[in-house]
C-alpha atoms as a PDB file:
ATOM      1  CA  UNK A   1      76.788 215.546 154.117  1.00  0.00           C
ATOM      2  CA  UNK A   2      74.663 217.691 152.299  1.00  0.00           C
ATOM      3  CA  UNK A   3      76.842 217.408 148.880  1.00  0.00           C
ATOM      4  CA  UNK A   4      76.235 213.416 149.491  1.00  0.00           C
ATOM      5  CA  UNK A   5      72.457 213.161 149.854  1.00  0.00           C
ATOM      6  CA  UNK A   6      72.840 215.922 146.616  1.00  0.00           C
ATOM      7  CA  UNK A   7      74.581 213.561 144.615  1.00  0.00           C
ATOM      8  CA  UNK A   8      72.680 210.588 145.758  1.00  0.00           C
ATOM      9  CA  UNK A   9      69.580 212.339 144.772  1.00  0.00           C
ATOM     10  CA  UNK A  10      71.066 213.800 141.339  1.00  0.00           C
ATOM     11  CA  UNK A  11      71.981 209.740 140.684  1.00  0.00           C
ATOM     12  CA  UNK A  12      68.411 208.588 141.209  1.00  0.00           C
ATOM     13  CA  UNK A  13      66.901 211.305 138.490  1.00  0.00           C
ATOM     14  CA  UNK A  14      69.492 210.343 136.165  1.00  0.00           C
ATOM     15  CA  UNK A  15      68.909 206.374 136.550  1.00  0.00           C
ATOM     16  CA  UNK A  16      65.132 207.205 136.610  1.00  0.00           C
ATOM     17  CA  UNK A  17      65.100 209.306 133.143  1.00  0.00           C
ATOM     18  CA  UNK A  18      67.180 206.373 131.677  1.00  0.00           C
ATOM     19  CA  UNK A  19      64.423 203.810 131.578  1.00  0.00           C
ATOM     20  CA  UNK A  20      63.030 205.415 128.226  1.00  0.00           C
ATOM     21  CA  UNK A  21      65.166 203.864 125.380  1.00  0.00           C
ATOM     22  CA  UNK A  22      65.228 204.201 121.645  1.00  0.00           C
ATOM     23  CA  UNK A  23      63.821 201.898 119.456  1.00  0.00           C
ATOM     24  CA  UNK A  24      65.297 201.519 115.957  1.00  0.00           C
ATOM     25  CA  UNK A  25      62.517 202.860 113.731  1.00  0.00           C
ATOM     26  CA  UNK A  26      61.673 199.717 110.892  1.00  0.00           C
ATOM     27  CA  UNK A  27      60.027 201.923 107.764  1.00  0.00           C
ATOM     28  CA  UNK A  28      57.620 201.309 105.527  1.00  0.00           C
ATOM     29  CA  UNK A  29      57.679 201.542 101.817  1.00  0.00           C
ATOM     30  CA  UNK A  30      54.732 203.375 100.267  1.00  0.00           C
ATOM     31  CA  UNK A  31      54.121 201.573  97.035  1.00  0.00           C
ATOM     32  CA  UNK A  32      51.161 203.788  96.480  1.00  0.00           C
ATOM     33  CA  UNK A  33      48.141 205.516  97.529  1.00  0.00           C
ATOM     34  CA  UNK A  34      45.227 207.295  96.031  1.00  0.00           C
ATOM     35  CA  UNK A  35      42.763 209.018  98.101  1.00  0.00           C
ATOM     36  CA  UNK A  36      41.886 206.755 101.114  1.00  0.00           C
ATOM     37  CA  UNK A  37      43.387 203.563  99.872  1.00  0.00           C
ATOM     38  CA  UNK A  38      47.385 202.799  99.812  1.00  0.00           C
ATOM     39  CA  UNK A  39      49.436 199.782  99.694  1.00  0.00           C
ATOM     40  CA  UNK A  40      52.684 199.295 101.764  1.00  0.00           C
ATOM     41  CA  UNK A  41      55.788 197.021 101.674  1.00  0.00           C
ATOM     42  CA  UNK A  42      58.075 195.985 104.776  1.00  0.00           C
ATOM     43  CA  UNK A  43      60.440 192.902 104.193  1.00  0.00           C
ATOM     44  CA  UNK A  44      58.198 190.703 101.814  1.00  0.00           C
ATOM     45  CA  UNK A  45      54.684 191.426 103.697  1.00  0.00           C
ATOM     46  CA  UNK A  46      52.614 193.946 101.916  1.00  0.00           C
ATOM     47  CA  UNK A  47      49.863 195.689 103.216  1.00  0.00           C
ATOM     48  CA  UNK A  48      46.805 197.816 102.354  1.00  0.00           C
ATOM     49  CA  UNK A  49      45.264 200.367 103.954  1.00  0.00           C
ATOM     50  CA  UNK A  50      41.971 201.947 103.412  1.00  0.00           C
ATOM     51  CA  UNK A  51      38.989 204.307 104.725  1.00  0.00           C
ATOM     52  CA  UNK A  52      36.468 202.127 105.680  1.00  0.00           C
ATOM     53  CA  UNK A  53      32.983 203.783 104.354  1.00  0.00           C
ATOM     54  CA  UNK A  54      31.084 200.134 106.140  1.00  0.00           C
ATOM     55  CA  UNK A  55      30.956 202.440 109.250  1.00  0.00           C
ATOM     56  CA  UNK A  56      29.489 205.506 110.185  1.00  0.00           C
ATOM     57  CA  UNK A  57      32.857 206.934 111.891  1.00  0.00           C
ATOM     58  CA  UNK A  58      34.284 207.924 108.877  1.00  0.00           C
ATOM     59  CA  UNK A  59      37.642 208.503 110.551  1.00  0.00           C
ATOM     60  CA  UNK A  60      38.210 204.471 110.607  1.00  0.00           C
ATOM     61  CA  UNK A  61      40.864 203.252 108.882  1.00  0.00           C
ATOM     62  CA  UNK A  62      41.468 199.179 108.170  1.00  0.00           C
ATOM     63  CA  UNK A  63      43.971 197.253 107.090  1.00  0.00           C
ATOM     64  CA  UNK A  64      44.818 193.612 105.601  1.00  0.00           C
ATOM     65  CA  UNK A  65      47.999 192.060 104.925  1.00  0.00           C
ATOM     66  CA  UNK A  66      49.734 189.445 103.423  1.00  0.00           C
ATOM     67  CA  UNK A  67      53.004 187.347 102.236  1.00  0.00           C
ATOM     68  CA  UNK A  68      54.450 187.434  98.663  1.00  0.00           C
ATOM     69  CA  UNK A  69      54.766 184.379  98.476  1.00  0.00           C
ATOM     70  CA  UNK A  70      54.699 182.889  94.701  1.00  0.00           C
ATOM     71  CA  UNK A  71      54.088 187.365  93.576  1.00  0.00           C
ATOM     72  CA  UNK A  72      51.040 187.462  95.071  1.00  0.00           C
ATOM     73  CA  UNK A  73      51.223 190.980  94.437  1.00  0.00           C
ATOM     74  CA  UNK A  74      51.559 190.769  90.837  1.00  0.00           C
ATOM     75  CA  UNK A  75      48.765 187.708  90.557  1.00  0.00           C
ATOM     76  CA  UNK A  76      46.501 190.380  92.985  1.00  0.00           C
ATOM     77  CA  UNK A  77      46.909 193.089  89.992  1.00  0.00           C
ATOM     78  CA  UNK A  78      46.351 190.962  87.615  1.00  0.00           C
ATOM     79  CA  UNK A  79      43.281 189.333  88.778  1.00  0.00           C
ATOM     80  CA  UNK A  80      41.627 193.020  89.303  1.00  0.00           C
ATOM     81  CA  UNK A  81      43.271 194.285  86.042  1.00  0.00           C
ATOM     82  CA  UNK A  82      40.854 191.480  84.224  1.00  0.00           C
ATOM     83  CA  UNK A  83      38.005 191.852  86.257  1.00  0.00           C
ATOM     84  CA  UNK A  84      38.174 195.253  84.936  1.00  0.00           C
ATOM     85  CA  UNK A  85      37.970 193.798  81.371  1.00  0.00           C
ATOM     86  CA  UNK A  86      35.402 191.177  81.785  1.00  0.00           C
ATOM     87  CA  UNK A  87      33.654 192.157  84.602  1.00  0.00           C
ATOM     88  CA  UNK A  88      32.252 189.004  86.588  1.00  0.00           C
ATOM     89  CA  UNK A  89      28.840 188.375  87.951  1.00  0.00           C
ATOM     90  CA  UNK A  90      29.258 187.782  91.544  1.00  0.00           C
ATOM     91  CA  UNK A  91      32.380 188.756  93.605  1.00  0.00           C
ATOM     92  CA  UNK A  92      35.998 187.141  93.649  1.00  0.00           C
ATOM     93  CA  UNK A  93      36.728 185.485  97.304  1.00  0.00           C
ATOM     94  CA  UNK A  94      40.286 185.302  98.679  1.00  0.00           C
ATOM     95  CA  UNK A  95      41.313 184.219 101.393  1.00  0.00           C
ATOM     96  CA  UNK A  96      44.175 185.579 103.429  1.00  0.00           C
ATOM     97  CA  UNK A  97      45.705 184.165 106.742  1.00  0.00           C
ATOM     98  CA  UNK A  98      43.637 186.525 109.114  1.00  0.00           C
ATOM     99  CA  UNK A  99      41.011 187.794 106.704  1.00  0.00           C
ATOM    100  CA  UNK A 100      39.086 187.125 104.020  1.00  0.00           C
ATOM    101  CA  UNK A 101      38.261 189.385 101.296  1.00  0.00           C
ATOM    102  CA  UNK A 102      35.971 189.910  98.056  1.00  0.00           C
ATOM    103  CA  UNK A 103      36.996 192.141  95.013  1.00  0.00           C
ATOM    104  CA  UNK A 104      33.529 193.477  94.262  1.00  0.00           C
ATOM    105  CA  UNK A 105      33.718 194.949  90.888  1.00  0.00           C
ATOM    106  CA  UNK A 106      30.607 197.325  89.363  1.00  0.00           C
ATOM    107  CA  UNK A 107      29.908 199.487  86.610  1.00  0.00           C
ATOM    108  CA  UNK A 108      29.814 202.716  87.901  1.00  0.00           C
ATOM    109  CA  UNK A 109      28.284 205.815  85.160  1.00  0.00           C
ATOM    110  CA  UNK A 110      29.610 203.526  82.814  1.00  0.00           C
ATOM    111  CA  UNK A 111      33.555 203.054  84.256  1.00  0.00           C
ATOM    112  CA  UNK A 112      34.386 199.415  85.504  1.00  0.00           C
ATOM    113  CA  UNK A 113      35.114 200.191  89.680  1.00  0.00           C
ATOM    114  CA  UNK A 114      36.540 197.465  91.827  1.00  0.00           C
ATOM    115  CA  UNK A 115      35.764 197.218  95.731  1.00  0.00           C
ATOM    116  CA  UNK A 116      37.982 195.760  98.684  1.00  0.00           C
ATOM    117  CA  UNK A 117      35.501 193.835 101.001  1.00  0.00           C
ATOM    118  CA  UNK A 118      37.307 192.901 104.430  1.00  0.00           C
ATOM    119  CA  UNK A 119      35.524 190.258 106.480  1.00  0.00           C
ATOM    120  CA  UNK A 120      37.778 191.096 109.386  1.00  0.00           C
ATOM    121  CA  UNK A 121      39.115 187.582 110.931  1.00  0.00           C
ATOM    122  CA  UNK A 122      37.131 185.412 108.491  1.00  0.00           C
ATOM    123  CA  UNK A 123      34.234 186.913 110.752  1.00  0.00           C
ATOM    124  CA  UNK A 124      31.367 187.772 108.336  1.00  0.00           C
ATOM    125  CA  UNK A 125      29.872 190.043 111.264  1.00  0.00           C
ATOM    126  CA  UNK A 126      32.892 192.355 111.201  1.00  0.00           C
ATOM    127  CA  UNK A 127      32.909 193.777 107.643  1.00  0.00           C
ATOM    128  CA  UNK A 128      34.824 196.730 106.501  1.00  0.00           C
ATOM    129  CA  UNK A 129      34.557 198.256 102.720  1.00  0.00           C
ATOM    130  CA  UNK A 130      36.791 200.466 100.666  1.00  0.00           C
ATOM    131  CA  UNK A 131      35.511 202.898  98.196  1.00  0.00           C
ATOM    132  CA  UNK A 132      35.336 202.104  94.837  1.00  0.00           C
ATOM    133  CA  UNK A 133      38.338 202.178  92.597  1.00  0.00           C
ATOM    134  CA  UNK A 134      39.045 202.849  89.092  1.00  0.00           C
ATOM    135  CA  UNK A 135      41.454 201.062  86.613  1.00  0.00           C
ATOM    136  CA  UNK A 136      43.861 204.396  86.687  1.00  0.00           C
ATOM    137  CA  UNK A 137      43.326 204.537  90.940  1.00  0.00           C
ATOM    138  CA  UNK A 138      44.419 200.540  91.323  1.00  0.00           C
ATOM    139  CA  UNK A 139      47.210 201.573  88.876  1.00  0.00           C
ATOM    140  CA  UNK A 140      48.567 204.002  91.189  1.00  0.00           C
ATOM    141  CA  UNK A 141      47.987 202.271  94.267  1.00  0.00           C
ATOM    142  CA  UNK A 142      50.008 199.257  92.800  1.00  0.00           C
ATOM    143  CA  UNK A 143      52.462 201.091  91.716  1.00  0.00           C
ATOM    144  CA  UNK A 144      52.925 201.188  88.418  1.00  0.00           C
ATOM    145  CA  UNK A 145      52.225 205.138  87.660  1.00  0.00           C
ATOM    146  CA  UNK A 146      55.591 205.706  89.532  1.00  0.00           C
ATOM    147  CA  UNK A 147      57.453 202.672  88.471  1.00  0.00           C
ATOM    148  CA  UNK A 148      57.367 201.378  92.601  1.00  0.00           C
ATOM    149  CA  UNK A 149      55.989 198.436  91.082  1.00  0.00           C
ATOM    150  CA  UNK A 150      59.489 197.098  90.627  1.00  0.00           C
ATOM    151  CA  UNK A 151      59.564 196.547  94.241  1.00  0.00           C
ATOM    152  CA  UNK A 152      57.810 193.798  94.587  1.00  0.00           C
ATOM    153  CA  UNK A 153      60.279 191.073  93.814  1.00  0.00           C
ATOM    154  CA  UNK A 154      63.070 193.358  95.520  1.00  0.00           C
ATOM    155  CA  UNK A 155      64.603 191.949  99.097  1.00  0.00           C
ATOM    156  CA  UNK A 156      63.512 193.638 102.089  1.00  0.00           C
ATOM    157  CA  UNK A 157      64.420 196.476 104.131  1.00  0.00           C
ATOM    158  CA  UNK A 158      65.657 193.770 107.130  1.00  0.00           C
ATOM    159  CA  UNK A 159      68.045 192.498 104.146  1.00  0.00           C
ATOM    160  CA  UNK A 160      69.583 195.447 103.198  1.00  0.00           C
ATOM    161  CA  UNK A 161      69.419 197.162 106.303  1.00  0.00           C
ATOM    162  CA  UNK A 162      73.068 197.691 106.589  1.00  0.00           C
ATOM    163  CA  UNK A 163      73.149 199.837 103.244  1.00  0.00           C
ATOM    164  CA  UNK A 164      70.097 201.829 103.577  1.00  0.00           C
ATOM    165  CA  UNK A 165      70.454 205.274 104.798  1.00  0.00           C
ATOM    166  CA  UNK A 166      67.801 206.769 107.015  1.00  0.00           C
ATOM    167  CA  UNK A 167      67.545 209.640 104.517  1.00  0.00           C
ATOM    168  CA  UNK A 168      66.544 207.587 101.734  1.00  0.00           C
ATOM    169  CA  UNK A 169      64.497 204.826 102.505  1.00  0.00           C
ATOM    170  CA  UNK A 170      64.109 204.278  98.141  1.00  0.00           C
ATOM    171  CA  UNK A 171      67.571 203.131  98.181  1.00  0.00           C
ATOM    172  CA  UNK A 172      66.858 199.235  99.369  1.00  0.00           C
ATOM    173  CA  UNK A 173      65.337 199.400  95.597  1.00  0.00           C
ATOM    174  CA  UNK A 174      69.220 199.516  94.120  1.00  0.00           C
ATOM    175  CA  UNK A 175      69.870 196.330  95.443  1.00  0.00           C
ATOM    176  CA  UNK A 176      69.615 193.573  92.594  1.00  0.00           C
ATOM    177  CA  UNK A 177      66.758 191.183  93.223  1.00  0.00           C
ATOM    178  CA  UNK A 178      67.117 187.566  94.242  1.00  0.00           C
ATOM    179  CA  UNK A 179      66.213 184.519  91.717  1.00  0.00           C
ATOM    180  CA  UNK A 180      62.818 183.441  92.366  1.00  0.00           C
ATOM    181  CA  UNK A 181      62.866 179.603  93.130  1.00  0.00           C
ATOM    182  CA  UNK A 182      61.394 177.694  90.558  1.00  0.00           C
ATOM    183  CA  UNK A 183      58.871 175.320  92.071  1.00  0.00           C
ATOM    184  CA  UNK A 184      55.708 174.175  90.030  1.00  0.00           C
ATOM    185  CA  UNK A 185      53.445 176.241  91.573  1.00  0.00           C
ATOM    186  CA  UNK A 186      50.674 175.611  89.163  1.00  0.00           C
ATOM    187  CA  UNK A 187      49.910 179.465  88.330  1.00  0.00           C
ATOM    188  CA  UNK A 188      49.799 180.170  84.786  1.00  0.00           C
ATOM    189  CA  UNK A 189      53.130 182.152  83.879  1.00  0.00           C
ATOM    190  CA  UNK A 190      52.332 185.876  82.357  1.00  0.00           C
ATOM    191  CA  UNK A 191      52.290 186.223  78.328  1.00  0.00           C
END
């Protein structure tokens, strides 16, 4: 009787240690990062991360994301890379689907620096601010000091999740890119 209840007993801790359960572990892709500030791929959304100096914890980090949808990505870069050129007089407002942000750019001891501004969701009482970053820092971030910048256009992770090895997450960037669709999207096509 005592071998029963035993058993019985041995059954319950086993069913009760079961209820934990493995999750399969989606990755991101670092596309880069410099100091505080990084930007990150999964499937097609990207995001960016930052150190937000708007508060006086300086432990809080913020985030905004977004589709790319028509290479947002590329048109983001590009739209800095010029402000860095011709620097405009009051700040550049996008607007993302939960936030809305301003590319602040400023001369600072003489080098062209560009800020992120978060409004965090399209509230202008919730603000959150990056620090400000050089032509060479955005160039790393975006990825094009380590040639990540490639994988922009490249399918997702979910895509080519059956060839990707969990010991080399760089290996979804093998995989030939789709054809971009061509619909008249009214952007002006790089020269």
């Amino acid at each position: 009787m005592r071998k029963i209840i035993l058993l019985f007993v041995c059954m319950i801790g086993i069913s009760v240690s079961s209820q934990i359960k493995v999750l399969k572990n989606e990755t991101l892709i670092e596309i880069g990062k410099d100091n505080a500030v990084g930007l990150y791929k999964k499937d097609d959304k990207f995001t960016f991360n930052y150190q937000d100096l708007n508060t006086a914890n300086l432990n809080t980090f913020r985030s905004f994301s977004f589709q790319n949808l028509n290479k947002d990505v590329s048109g983001l870069y590009e739209l800095i890379e010029n402000g860095f050129i011709d620097i405009p007089v009051g700040n550049i407002i996008l607007e993302l689907p939960n936030d809305i942000i301003e590319l602040h750019f400023e001369k600072n001891y003489g080098t062209p620096t560009v800020q992120f501004i978060q409004y965090i969701n399209k509230n202008r009482k919730f603000v959150g601010k990056s620090q400000l970053l050089t032509k060479k820092q955005i160039d790393k971030i975006f990825g094009r000091t380590n040639g990540k910048s490639a994988l922009y256009e490249k399918p997702g992770a979910k895509n080519n999740a059956q060839t990707m090895s969990a010991s080399n997450p760089q290996q979804a960037a093998v995989q030939p890119a789709a054809e971009p669709s061509a619909s008249g999207t009214g952007k002006k096509s790089k020269k």
